[in-house]
C-alpha atoms as a PDB file:
ATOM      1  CA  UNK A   1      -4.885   9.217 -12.469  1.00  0.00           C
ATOM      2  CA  UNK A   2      -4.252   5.864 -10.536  1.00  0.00           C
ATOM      3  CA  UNK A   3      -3.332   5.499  -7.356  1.00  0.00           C
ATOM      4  CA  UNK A   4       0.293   5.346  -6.041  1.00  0.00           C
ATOM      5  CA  UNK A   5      -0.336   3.090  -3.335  1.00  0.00           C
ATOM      6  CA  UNK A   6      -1.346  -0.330  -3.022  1.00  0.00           C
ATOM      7  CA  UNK A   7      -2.529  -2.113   0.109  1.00  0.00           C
ATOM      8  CA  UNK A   8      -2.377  -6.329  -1.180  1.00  0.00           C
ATOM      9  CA  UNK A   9      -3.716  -7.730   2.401  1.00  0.00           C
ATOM     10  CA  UNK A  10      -6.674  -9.938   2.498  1.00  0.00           C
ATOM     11  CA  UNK A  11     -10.421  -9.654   4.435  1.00  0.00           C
ATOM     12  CA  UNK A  12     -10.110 -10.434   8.148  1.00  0.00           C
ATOM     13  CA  UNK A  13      -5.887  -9.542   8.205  1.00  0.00           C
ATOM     14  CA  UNK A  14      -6.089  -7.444  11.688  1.00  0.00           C
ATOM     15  CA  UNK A  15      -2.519  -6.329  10.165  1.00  0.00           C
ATOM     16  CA  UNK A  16      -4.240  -5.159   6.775  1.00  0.00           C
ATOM     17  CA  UNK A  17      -6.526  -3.111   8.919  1.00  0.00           C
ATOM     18  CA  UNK A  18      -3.983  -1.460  10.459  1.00  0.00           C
ATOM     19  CA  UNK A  19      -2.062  -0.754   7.376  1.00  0.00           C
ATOM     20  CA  UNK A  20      -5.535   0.658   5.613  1.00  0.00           C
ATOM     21  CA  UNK A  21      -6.111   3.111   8.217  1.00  0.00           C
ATOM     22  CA  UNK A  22      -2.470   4.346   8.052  1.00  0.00           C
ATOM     23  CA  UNK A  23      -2.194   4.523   4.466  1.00  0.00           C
ATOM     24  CA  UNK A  24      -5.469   6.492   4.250  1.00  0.00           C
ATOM     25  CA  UNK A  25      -4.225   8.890   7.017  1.00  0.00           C
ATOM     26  CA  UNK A  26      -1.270   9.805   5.102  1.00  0.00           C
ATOM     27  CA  UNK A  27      -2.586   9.176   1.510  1.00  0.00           C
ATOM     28  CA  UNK A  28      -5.351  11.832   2.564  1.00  0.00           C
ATOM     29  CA  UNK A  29      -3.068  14.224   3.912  1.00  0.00           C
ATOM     30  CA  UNK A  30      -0.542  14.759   0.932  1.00  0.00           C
ATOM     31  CA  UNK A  31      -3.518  14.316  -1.287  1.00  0.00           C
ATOM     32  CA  UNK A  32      -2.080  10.862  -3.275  1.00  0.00           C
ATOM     33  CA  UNK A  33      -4.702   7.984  -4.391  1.00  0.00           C
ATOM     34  CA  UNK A  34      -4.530   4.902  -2.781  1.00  0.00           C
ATOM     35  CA  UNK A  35      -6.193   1.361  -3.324  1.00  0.00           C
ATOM     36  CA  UNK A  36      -6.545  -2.200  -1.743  1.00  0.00           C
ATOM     37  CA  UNK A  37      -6.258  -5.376  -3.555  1.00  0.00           C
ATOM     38  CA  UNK A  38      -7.160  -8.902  -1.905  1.00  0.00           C
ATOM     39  CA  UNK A  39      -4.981 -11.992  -2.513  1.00  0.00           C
ATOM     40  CA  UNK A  40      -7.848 -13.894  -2.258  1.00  0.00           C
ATOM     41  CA  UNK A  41      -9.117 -12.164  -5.853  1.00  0.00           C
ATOM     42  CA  UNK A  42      -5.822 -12.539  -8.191  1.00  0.00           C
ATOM     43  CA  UNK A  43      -4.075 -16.068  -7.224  1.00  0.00           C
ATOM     44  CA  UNK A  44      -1.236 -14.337  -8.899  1.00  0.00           C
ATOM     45  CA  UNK A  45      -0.744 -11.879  -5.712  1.00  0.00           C
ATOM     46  CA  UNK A  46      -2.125 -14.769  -3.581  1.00  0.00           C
ATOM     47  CA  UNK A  47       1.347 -16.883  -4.395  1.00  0.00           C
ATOM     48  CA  UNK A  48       3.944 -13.881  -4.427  1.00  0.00           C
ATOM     49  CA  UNK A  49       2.576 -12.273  -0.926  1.00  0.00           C
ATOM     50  CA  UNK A  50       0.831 -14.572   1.212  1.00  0.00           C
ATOM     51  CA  UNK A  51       2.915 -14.843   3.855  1.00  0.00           C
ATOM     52  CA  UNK A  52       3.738 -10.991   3.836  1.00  0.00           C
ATOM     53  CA  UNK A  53       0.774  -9.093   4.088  1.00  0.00           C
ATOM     54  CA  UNK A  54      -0.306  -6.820   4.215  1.00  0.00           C
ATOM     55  CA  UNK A  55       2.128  -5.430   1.614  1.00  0.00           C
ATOM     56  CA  UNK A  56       2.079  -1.746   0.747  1.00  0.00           C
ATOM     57  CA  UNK A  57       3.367  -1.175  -3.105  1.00  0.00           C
ATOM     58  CA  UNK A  58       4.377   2.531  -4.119  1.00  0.00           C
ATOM     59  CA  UNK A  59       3.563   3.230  -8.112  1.00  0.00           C
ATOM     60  CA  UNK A  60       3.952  -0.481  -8.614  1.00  0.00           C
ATOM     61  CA  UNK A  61       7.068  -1.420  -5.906  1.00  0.00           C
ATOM     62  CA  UNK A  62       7.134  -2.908  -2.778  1.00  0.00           C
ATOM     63  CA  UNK A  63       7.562  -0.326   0.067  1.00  0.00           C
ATOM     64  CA  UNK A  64       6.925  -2.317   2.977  1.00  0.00           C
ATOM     65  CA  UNK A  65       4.985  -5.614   4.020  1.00  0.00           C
ATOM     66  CA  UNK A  66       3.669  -6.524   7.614  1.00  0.00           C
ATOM     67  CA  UNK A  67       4.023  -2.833   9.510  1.00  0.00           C
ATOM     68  CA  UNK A  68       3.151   0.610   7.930  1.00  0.00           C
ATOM     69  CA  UNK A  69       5.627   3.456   9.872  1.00  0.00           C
ATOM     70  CA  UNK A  70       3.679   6.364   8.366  1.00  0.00           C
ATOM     71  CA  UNK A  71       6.790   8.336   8.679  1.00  0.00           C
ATOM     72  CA  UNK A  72       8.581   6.184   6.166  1.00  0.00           C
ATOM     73  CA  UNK A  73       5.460   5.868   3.723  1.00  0.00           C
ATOM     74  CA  UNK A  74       5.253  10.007   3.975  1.00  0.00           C
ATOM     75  CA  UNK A  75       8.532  10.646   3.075  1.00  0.00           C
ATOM     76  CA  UNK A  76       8.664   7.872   0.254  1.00  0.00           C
ATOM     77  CA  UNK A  77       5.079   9.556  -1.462  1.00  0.00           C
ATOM     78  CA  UNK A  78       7.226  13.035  -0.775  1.00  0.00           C
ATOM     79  CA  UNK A  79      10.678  11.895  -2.084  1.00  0.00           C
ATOM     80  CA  UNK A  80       8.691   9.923  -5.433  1.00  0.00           C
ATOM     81  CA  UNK A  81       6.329  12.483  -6.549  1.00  0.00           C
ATOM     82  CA  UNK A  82       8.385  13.716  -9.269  1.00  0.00           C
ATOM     83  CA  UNK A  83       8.675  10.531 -10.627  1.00  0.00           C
ATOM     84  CA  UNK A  84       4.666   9.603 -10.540  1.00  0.00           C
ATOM     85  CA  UNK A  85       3.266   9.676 -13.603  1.00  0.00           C
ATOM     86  CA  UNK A  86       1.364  12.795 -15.448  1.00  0.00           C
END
């Protein structure tokens, strides 16, 4: 299964920390994968996000970018699982 959520952020984003330890609070508690990508790896993500990460994708979509409410993200995982895939 992949994960659902994607942090894009880069090393050393004080912003990208917060939005990893958010997503992994609420990724943890309604049991949904999660991963991190760097812009700095994939110049691709590098010139469509720079200047908004961190950016948190949901199964492929952007969610949010800058601030994680983990309210929001919670009831956007909660609201989409029955259209993750099997």
């Amino acid at each position: 299964m992949s994960p659902r959520v994607t942090i894009v952020g880069k090393p050393d984003c004080h912003l990208c920390h917060e939005a990893r330890v958010q997503v992994s609070a609420v990724c943890a508690e309604l049991g949904v994968g999660w991963e991190e990508r760097s812009i700095l790896d994939d110049p691709g993500l590098y010139d469509e996000y720079w200047e908004k990460i961190p950016v948190i994708l949901i199964d492929g979509r952007i969610h949010d970018y800058w601030r994680v409410d983990p309210g929001r993200l919670r009831g956007a995982l909660t609201d989409n699982r029955s259209h993750s895939s099997d």
